[in-house]
Protein backbone atom coordinates (compact mmCIF):
# COMPACT_ATOMS: atom_id res chain seq x y z
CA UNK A 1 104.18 67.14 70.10
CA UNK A 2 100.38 68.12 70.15
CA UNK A 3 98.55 67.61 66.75
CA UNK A 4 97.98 70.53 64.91
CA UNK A 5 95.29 68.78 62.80
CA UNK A 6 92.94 69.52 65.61
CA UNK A 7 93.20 72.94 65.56
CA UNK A 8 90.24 74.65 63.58
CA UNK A 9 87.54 73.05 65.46
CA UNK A 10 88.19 71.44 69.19
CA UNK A 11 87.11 72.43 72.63
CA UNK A 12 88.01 71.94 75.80
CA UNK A 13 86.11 72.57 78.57
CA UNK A 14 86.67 73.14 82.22
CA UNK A 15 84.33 72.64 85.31
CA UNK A 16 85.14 74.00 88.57
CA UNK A 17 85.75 76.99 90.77
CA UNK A 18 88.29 78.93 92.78
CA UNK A 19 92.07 79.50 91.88
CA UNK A 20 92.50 76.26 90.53
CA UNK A 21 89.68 76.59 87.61
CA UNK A 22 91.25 80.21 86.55
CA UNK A 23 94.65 78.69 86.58
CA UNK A 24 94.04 76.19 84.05
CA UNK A 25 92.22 79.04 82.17
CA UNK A 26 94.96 81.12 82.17
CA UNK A 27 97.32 78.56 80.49
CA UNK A 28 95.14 77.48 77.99
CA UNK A 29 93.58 80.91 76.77
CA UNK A 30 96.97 80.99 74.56
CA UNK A 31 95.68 78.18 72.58
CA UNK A 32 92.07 79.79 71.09
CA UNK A 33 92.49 80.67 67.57
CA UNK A 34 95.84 78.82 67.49
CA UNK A 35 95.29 74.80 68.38
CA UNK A 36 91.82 75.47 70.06
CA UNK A 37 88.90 76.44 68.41
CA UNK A 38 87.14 77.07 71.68
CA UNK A 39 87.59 77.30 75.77
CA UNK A 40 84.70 77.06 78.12
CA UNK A 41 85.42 77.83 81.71
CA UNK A 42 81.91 76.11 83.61
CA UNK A 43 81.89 77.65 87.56
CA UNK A 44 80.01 76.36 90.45
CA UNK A 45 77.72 78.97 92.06
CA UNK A 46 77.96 77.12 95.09
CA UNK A 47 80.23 80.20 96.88
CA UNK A 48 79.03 81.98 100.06
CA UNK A 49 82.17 83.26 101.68
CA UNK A 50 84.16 86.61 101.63
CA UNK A 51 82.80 89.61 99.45
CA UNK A 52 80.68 87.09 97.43
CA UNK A 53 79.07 85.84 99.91
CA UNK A 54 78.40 89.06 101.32
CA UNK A 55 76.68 90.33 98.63
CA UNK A 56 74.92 87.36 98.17
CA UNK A 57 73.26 88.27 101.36
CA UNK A 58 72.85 91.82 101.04
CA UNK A 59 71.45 92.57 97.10
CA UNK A 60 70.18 88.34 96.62
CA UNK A 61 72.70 88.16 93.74
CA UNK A 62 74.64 84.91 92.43
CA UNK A 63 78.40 85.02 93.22
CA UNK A 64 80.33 86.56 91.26
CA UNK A 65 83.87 86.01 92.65
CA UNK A 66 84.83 82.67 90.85
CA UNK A 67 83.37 84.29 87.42
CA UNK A 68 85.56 87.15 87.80
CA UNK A 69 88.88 85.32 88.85
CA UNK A 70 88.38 83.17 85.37
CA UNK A 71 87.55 86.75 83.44
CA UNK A 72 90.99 87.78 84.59
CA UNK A 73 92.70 84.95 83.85
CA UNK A 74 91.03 84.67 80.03
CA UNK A 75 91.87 88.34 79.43
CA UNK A 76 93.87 89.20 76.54
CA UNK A 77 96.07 91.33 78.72
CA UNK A 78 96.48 91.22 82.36
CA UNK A 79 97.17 94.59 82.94
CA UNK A 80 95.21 97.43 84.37
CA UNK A 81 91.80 96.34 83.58
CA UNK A 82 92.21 92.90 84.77
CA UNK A 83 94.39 94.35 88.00
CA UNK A 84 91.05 96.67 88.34
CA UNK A 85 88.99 94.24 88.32
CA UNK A 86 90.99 92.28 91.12
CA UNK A 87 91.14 95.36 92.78
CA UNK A 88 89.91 94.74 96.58
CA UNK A 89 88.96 97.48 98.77
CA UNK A 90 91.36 97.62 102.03
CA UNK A 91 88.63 99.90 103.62
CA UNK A 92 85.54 101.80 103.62
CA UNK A 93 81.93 101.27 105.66
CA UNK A 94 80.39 98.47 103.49
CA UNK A 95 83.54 97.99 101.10
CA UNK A 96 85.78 97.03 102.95
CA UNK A 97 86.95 93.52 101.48
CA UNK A 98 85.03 93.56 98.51
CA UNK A 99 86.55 93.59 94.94
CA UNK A 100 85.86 95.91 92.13
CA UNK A 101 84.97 93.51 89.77
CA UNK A 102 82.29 91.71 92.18
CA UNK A 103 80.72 94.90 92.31
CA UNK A 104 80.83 95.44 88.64
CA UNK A 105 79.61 92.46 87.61
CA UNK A 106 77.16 92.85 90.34
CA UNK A 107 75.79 96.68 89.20
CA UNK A 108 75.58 95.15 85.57
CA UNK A 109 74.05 92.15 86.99
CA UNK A 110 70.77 94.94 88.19
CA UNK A 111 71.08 96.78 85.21
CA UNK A 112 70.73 94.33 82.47
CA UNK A 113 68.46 92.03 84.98
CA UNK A 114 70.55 88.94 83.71
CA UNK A 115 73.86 87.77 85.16
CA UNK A 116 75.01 86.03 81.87
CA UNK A 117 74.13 89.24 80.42
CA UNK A 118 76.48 91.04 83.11
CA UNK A 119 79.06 88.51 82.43
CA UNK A 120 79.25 88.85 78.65
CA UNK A 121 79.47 92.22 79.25
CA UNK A 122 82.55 91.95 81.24
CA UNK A 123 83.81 89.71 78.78
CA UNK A 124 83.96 92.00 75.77
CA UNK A 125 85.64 94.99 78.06
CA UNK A 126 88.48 92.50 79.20
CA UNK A 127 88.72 91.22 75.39
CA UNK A 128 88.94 87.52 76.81
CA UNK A 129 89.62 84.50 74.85
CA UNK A 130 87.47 81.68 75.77
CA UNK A 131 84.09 82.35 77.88
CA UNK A 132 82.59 81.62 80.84
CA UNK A 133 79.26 80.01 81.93
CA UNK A 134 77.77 79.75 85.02
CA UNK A 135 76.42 75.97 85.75
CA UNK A 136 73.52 77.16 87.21
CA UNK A 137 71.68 80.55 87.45
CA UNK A 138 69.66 79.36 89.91
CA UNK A 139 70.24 80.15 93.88
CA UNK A 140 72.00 77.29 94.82
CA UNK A 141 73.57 76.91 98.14
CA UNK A 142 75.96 73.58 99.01
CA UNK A 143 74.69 71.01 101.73
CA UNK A 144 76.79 68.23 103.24
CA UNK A 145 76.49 65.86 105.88
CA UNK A 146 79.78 63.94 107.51
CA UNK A 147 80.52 60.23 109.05
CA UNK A 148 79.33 62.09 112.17
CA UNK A 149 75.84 62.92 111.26
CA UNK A 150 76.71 66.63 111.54
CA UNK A 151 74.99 68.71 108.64
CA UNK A 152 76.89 71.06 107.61
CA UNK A 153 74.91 74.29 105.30
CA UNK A 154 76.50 76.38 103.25
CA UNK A 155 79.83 76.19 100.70
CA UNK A 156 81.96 77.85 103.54
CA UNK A 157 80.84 75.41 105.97
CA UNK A 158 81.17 72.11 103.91
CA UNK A 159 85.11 73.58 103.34
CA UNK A 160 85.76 73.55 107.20
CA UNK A 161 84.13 70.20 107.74
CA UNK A 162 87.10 68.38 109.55
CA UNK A 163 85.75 65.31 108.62
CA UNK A 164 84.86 62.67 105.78
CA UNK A 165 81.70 63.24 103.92
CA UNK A 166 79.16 61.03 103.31
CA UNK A 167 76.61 63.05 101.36
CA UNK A 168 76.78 66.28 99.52
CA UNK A 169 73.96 67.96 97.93
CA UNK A 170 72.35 70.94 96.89
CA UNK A 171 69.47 73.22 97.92
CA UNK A 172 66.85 73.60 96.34
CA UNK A 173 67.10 70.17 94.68
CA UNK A 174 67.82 69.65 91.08
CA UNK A 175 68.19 73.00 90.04
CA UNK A 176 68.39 73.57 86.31
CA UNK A 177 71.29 73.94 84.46
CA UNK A 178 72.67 76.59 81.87
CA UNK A 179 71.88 76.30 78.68
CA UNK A 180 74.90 77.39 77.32
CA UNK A 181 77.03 75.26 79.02
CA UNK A 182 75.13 71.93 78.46
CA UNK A 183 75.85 72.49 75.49
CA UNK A 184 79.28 73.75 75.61
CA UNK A 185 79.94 69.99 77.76
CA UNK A 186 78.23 68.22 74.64
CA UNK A 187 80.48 69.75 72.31
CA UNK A 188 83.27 69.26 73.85
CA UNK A 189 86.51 67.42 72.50
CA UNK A 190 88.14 67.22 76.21
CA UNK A 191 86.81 67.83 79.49
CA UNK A 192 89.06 68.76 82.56
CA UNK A 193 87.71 68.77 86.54
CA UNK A 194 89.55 70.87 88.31
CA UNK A 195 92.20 71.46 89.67
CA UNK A 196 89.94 72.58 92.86
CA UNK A 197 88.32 72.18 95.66
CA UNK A 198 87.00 68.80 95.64
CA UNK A 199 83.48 69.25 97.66
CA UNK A 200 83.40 73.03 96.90
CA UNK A 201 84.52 73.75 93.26
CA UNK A 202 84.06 70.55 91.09
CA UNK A 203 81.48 68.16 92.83
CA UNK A 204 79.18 71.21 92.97
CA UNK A 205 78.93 71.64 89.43
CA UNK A 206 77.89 67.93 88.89
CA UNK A 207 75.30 67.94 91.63
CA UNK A 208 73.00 69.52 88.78
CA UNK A 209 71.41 67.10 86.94
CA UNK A 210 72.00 68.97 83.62
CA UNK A 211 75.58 69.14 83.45
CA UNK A 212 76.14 65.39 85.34
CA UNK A 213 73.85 64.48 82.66
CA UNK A 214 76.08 65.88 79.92
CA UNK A 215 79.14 64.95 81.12
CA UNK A 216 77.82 61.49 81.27
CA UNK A 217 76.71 61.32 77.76
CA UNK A 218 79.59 63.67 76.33
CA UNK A 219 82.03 61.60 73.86
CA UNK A 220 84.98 63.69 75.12
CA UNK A 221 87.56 62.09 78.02
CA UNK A 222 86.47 63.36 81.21
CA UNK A 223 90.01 63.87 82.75
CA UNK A 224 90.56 64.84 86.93
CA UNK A 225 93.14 66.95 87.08
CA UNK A 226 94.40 65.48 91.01
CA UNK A 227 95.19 68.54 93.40
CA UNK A 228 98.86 68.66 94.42
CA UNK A 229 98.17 68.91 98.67
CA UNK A 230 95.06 67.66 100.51
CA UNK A 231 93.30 70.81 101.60
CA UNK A 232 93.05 71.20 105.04
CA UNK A 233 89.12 70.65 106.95
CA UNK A 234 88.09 69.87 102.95
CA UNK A 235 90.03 66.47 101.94
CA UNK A 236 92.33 65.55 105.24
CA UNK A 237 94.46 62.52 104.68
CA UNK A 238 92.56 61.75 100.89
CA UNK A 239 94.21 59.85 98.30
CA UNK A 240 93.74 60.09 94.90
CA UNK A 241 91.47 57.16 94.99
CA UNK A 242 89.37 58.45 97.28
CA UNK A 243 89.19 61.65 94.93
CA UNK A 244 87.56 59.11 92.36
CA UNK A 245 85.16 57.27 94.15
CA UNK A 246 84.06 60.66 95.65
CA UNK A 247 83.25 61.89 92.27
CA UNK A 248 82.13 57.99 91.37
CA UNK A 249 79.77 58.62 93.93
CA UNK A 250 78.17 61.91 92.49
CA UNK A 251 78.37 60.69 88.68
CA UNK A 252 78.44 57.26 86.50
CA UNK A 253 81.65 55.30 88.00
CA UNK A 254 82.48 55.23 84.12
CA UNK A 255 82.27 58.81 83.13
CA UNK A 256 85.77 59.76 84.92
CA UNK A 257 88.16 58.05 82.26
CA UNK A 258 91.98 59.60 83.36
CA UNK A 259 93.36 61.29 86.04
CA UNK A 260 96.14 63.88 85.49
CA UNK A 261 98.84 63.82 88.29
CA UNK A 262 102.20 65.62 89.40
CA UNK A 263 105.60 63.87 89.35
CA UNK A 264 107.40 66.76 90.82
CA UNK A 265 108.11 66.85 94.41
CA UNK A 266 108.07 70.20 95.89
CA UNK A 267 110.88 71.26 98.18
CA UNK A 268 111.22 69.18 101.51
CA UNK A 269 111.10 72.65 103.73
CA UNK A 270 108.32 74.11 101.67
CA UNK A 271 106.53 70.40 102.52
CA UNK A 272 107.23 70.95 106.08
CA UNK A 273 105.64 74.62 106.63
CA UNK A 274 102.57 73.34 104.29
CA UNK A 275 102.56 69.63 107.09
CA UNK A 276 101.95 72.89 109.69
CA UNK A 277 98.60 73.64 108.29
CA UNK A 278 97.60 70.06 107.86
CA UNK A 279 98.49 69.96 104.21
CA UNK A 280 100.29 67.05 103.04
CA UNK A 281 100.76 65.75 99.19
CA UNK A 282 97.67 63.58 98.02
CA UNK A 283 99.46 60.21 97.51
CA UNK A 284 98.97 58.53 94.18
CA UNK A 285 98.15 54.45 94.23
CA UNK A 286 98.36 53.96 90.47
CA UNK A 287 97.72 49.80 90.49
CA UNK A 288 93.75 51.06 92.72
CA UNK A 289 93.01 53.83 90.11
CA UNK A 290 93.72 51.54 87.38
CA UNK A 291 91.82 48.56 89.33
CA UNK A 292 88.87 51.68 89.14
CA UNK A 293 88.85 51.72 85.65
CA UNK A 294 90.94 54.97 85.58
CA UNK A 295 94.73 55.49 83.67
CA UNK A 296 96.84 57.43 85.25
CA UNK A 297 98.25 60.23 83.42
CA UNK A 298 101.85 60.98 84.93
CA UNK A 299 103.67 65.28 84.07
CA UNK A 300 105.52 67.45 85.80
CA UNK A 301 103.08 70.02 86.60
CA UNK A 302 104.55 71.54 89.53
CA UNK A 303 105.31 75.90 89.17
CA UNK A 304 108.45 75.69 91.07
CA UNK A 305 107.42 79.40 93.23
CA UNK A 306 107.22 79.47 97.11
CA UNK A 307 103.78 78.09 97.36
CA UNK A 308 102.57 74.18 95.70
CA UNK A 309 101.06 75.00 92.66
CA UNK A 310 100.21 74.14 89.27
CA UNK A 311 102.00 75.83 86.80
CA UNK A 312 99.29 76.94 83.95
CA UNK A 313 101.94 76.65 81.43
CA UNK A 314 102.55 72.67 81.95
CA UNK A 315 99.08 72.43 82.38
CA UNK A 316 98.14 73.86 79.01
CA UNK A 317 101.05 71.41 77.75
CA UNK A 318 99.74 68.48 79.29
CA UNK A 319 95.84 69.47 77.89
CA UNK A 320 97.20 69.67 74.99
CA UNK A 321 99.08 66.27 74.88
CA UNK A 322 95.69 64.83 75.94
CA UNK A 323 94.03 66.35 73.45
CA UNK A 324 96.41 65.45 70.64
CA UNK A 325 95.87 61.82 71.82
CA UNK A 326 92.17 61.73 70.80
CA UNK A 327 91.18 60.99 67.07
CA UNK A 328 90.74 64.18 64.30
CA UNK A 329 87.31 65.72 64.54
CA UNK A 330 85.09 63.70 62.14
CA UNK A 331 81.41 64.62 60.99
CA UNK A 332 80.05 62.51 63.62
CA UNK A 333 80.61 65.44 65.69
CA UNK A 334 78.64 67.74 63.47
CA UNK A 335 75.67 64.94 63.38
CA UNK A 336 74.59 65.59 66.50
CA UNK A 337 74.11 69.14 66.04
């Protein structure tokens, strides 16, 4: 069982983006104020597809669509407000396909002139537990280039690649991180990458030299938590192993020190219809992570619904086991404030 001892004062923090950075989110939120003193959601601003995207274009704002999947999944109650604020408009010149909350945070983003600002906001009418930072609120967009030579610009793009990628970086170069959430990575007790998009949610975030940078010097575990299918034009026919030395490429080849992986195997006919898209299970070679320098952290994480998923219930579980494993806070912690 996790250690209660740890309970008054650790953090955990999450960098990502997408589904897979609110799931985890939504799991853990039921441990602040009980085993967790604090939970810090970090999201890319990498995204330039669907309604984000499109405003993005239209009114020059950052995305807002990963920040407001994470403020739904980190509110108290997931009931009308947060169904509001997933609300997506089926019609409509101009609204058709955007979401309410994208254009909230986006009208709050004008009005207070600060999208942190417009986030907090949102944050206090959802009553959250946790918060979210943005890694960056500077106008980032994603830049790859494959085994081909092809560039590929934009997040949307670098998702669709088809192929193996040799370089991934961001434009404008080095753009400054948050504050907030250097410092929310420096406190930190555990850090967890992902689950997510590999190129498009979690490398992102450590393309900025400020959170790499903290996440390199941070004292807490810096733990991948493995996607459960390859995703299809993003990470065809990847291994887990190639997961790490992806992100061993980006960051110190030291900093990632576990991976979290799922022993369940989904249904064989639910394996088959996901084989039609291209999407097969990312195989595990536990002897080459370890030879890597990572352990290999083994649960069931799997939700057991018609789609492969994590489960943000056995995630929270398993975050929790991890964080249980690491020694009580100390002063040393406070010394470096």
């Amino acid at each position: 069982m996790p250690d209660t001892d740890h309970s008054p004062s650790t953090s955990i923090v999450v960098l990502g983006g997408g589904t897979g950075l609110a799931t985890v989110l939504r799991g853990l939120k039921h441990e602040v104020g009980v085993r967790l003193g604090a939970l810090t959601g970090i999201v890319t601003m990498a995204d330039d597809g669907g309604s984000s995207g499109r405003l993005r274009r239209d009114l020059g704002v950052l995305p807002p669509g990963d920040i407001r999947s994470c403020l739904v999944a980190l509110a108290d109650d997931e009931d009308l407000l947060a169904r509001l604020f997933q609300y997506r408009f089926p019609g409509g010149e101009g609204l058709s396909g955007h979401s309410f909350g994208n254009l909230f945070l986006t009208a709050l983003s004008g009005i207070t002139g600060d999208f942190h600002q417009a986030v907090l906001t949102a944050e206090a009418i959802l009553s959250v537990r946790g918060r979210i930072l943005p890694s960056t609120v500077s106008d980032v967009r994603l830049r790859a280039a494959g085994r081909s030579g092809k560039i590929y610009e934009g997040e949307s793009a670098v998702g669709q690649s088809g192929e193996r990628l040799e370089r991934l970086v961001l434009a404008p170069d080095n753009p400054p991180a948050f504050p907030a959430a250097v410092e929310a990575i420096r406190h930190a007790d555990l850090i967890l990458l992902g689950p997510g998009s590999l190129y498009t949610s979690i490398l992102p975030n450590l393309l900025i030299p400020g959170i790499r940078q903290a996440v390199a010097d941070s004292r807490a575990p810096a733990v991948l938590v493995l996607n459960l299918m390859t995703q299809p034009g993003e990470t065809d026919a990847m291994d887990a192993v190639s997961h790490v030395e992806a992100l061993h490429h980006a960051i110190d080849d030291s900093v990632i020190s576990d991976i979290l992986v799922d022993t369940a195997a989904p249904p064989a006919m639910l394996l088959e219809s996901y084989a039609q898209t291209g999407s097969t299970p990312v195989r595990v070679d536990s002897d080459r992570l370890h030879q890597l320098g990572v352990r290999v952290i083994e649960a069931d994480l799997l939700d057991g619904g018609p789609l492969v998923r994590h489960d943000p219930d056995k995630l929270r579980a398993a975050a929790m086991n991890l964080l249980a494993e690491l020694p009580t806070p100390s002063l040393d912690k406070a010394d470096d404030d």
